[in-house]
Protein backbone atom coordinates (compact mmCIF):
# COMPACT_ATOMS: atom_id res chain seq x y z
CA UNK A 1 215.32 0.17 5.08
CA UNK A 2 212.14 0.16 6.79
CA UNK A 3 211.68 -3.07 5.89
CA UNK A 4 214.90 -4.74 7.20
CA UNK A 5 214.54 -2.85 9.77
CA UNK A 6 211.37 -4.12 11.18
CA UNK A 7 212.16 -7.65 10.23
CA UNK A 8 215.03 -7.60 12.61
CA UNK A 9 212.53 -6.08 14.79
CA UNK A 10 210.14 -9.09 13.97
CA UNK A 11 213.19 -11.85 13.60
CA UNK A 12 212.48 -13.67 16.89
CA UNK A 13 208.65 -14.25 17.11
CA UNK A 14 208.83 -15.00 13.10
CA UNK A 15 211.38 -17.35 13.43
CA UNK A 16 209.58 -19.39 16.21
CA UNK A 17 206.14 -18.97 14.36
CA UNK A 18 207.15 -20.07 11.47
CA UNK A 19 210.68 -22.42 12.05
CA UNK A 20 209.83 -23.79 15.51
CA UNK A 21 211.50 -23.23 18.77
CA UNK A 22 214.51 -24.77 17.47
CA UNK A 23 215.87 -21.75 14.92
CA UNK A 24 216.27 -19.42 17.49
CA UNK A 25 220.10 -19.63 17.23
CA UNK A 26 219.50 -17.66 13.67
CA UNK A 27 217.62 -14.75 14.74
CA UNK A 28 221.11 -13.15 15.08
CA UNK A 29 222.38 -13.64 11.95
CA UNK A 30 218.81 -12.40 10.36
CA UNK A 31 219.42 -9.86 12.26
CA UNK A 32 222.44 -8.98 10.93
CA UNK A 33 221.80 -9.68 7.41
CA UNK A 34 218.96 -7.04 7.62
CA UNK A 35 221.52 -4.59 8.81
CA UNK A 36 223.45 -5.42 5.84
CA UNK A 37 221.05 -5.25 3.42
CA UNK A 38 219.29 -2.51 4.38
CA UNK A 39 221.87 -0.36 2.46
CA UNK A 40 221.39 -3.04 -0.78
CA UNK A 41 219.64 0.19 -2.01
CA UNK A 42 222.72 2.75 -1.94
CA UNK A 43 224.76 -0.01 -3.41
CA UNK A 44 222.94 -0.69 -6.65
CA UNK A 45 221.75 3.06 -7.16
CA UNK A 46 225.63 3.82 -7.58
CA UNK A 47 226.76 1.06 -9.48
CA UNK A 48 223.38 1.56 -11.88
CA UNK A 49 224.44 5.13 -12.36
CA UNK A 50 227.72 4.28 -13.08
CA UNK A 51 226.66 2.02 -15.77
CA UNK A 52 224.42 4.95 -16.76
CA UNK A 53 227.35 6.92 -17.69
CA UNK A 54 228.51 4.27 -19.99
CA UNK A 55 231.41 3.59 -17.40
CA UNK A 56 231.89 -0.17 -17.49
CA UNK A 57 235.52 -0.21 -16.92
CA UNK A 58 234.69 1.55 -13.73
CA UNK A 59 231.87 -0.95 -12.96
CA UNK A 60 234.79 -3.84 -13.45
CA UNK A 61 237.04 -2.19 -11.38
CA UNK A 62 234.93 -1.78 -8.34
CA UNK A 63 233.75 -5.30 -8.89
CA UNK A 64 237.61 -6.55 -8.50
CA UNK A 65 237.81 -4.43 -6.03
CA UNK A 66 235.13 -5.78 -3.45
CA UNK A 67 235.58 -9.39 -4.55
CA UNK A 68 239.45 -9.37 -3.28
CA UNK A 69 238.33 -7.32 -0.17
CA UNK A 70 235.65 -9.85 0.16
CA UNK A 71 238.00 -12.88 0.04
CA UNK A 72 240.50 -11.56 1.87
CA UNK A 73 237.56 -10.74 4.61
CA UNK A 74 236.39 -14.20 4.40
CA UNK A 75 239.81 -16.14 4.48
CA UNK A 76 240.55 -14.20 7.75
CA UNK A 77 237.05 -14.93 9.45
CA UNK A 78 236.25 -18.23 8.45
CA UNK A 79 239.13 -20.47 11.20
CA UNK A 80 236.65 -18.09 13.77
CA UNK A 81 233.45 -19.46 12.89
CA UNK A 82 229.78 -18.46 11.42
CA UNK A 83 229.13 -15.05 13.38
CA UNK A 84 232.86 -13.58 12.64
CA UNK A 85 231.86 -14.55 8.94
CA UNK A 86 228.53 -12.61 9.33
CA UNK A 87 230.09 -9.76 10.94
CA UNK A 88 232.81 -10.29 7.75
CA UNK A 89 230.23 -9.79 5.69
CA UNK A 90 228.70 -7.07 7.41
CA UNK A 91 232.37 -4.69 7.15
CA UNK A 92 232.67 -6.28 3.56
CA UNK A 93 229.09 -4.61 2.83
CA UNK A 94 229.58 -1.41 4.55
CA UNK A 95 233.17 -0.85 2.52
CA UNK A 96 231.40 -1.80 -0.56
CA UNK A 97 228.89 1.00 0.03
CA UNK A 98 232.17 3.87 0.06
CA UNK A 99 233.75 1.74 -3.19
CA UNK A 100 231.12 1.77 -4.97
CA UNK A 101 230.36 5.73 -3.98
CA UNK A 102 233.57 6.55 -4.32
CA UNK A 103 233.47 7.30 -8.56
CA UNK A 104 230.10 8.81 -8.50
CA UNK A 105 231.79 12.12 -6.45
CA UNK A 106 233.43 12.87 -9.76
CA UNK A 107 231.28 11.10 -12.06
CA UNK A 108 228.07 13.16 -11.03
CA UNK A 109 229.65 15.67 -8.89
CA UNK A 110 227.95 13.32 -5.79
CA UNK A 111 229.68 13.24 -2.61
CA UNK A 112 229.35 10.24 -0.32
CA UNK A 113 228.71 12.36 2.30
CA UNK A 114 225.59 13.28 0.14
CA UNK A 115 224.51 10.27 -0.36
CA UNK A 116 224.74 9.59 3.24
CA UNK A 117 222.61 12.70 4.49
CA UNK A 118 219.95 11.51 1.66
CA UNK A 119 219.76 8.09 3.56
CA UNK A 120 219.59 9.57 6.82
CA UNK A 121 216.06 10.40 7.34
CA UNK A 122 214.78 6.82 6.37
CA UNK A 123 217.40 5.50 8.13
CA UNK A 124 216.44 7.02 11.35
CA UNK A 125 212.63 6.51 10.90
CA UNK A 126 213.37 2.52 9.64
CA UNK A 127 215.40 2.43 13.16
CA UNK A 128 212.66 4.71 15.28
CA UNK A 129 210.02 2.68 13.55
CA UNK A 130 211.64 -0.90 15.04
CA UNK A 131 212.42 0.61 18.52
CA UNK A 132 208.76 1.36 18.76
CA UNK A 133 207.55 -1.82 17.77
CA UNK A 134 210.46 -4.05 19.49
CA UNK A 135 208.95 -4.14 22.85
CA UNK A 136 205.83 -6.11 21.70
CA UNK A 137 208.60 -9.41 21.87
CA UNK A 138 208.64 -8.44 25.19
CA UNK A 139 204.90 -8.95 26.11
CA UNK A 140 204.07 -12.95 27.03
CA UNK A 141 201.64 -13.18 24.13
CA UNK A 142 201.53 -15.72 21.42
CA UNK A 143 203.77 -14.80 18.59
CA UNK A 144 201.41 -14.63 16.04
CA UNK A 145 199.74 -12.11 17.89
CA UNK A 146 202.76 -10.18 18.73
CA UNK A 147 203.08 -10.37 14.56
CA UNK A 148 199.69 -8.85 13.97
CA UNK A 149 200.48 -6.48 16.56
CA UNK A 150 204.01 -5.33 15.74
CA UNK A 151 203.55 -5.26 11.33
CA UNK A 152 200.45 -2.78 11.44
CA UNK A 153 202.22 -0.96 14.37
CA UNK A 154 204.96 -0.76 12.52
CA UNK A 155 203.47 0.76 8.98
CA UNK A 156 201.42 2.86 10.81
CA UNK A 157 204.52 4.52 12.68
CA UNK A 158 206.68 4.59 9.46
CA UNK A 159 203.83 6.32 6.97
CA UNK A 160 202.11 8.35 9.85
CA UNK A 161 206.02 9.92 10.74
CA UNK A 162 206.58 10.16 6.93
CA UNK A 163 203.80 11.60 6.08
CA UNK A 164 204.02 14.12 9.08
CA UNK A 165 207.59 15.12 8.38
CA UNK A 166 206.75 15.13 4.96
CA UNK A 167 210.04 13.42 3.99
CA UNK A 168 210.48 13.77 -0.24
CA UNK A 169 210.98 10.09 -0.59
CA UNK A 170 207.82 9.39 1.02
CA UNK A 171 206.06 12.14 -1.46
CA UNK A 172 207.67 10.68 -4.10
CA UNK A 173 206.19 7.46 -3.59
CA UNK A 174 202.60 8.88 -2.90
CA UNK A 175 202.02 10.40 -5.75
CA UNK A 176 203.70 7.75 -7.90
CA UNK A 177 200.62 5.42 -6.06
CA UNK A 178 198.21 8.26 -6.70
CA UNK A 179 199.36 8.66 -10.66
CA UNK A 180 198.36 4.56 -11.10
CA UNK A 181 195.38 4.72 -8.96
CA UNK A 182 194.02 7.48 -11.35
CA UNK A 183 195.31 5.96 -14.29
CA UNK A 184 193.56 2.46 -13.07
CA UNK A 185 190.25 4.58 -12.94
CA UNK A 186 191.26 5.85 -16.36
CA UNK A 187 191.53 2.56 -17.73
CA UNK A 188 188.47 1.31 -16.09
CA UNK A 189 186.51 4.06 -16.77
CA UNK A 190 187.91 3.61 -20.73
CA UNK A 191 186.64 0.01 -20.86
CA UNK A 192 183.11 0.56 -20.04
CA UNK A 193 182.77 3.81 -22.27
């Protein structure tokens, strides 16, 4: 999440730094796509633990499922053109999210609303984090200084409110980096012995 979130964030200096003036017209969909996959996560975390459970007839159902919900989406969108197709996409993605939830409630006694309120703190930092740094596009600077300003700026808000909050996922992944910087030492300090 924190990642889409600041490339939307980022999508319109990046996309003139690096595509030229004449992309601009796609910083919307980016935009949009980074919404959409910002929840890629939640999606493949409950389809993996449904395949976990050695429920693959599940996992085929909710496949069926989302690919007729994601035709029918597209066959009404596409006579509209390229954004209603985005913003197809976008419903189609946040309907897959409940389909694919939907088993694990009885499966592993996990309630969507769960899963939504485990979410919601990086969520709300990944959206914090790219309000803070947004305003930088603002400033008449050249973008690839408004880059250099707005991807430390935005680490340094997303770890510093992290680690001040002291939100579990953000634990979690400290002292998984702490367990391989010690076992890097480990191994280093192995090899010369």
């Amino acid at each position: 999440m924190p990642l889409m979130a600041g490339l939307a964030a980022c999508a319109e200096p990046l996309v003139r730094f690096l595509l030229t003036e004449k992309w601009l017209p796609c910083v919307p969909y980016m935009q949009l796509f980074c919404l959409n996959y910002a929840f890629w996560p939640v999606h493949t975390a409950n389809l993996n633990a449904i395949k976990a459970v050695g429920r693959s007839d599940i996992f085929l159902k909710l496949e069926i499922i989302k690919k007729v919900l994601e035709t029918g989406i597209l066959l009404v969108t596409m006579r509209y053109g390229v954004m209603a197709i985005t913003l197809g996409l976008l419903a189609s993605g946040f309907a897959s999210i409940v389909i694919n939830a939907w088993p694990n409630r009885r499966l592993l006694d996990l309630p969507f609303t769960r899963q939504l309120l485990d979410v919601l703190p990086a969520l709300l930092l990944s959206l914090g984090m790219a309000a803070a740094i947004w305003p930088v596009t603002l400033l008449g600077l050249p973008d690839p200084v408004k880059l250099l300003i707005m991807v430390p700026a935005g680490v340094l808000v997303y770890v510093g409110v992290s680690a001040l909050l002291k939100l579990d996922s953000f634990t979690y992944v400290l002292e998984i980096a702490k367990r391989l910087l010690r076992r890097g030492k480990t191994a280093e300090g192995g090899e010369t012995a």
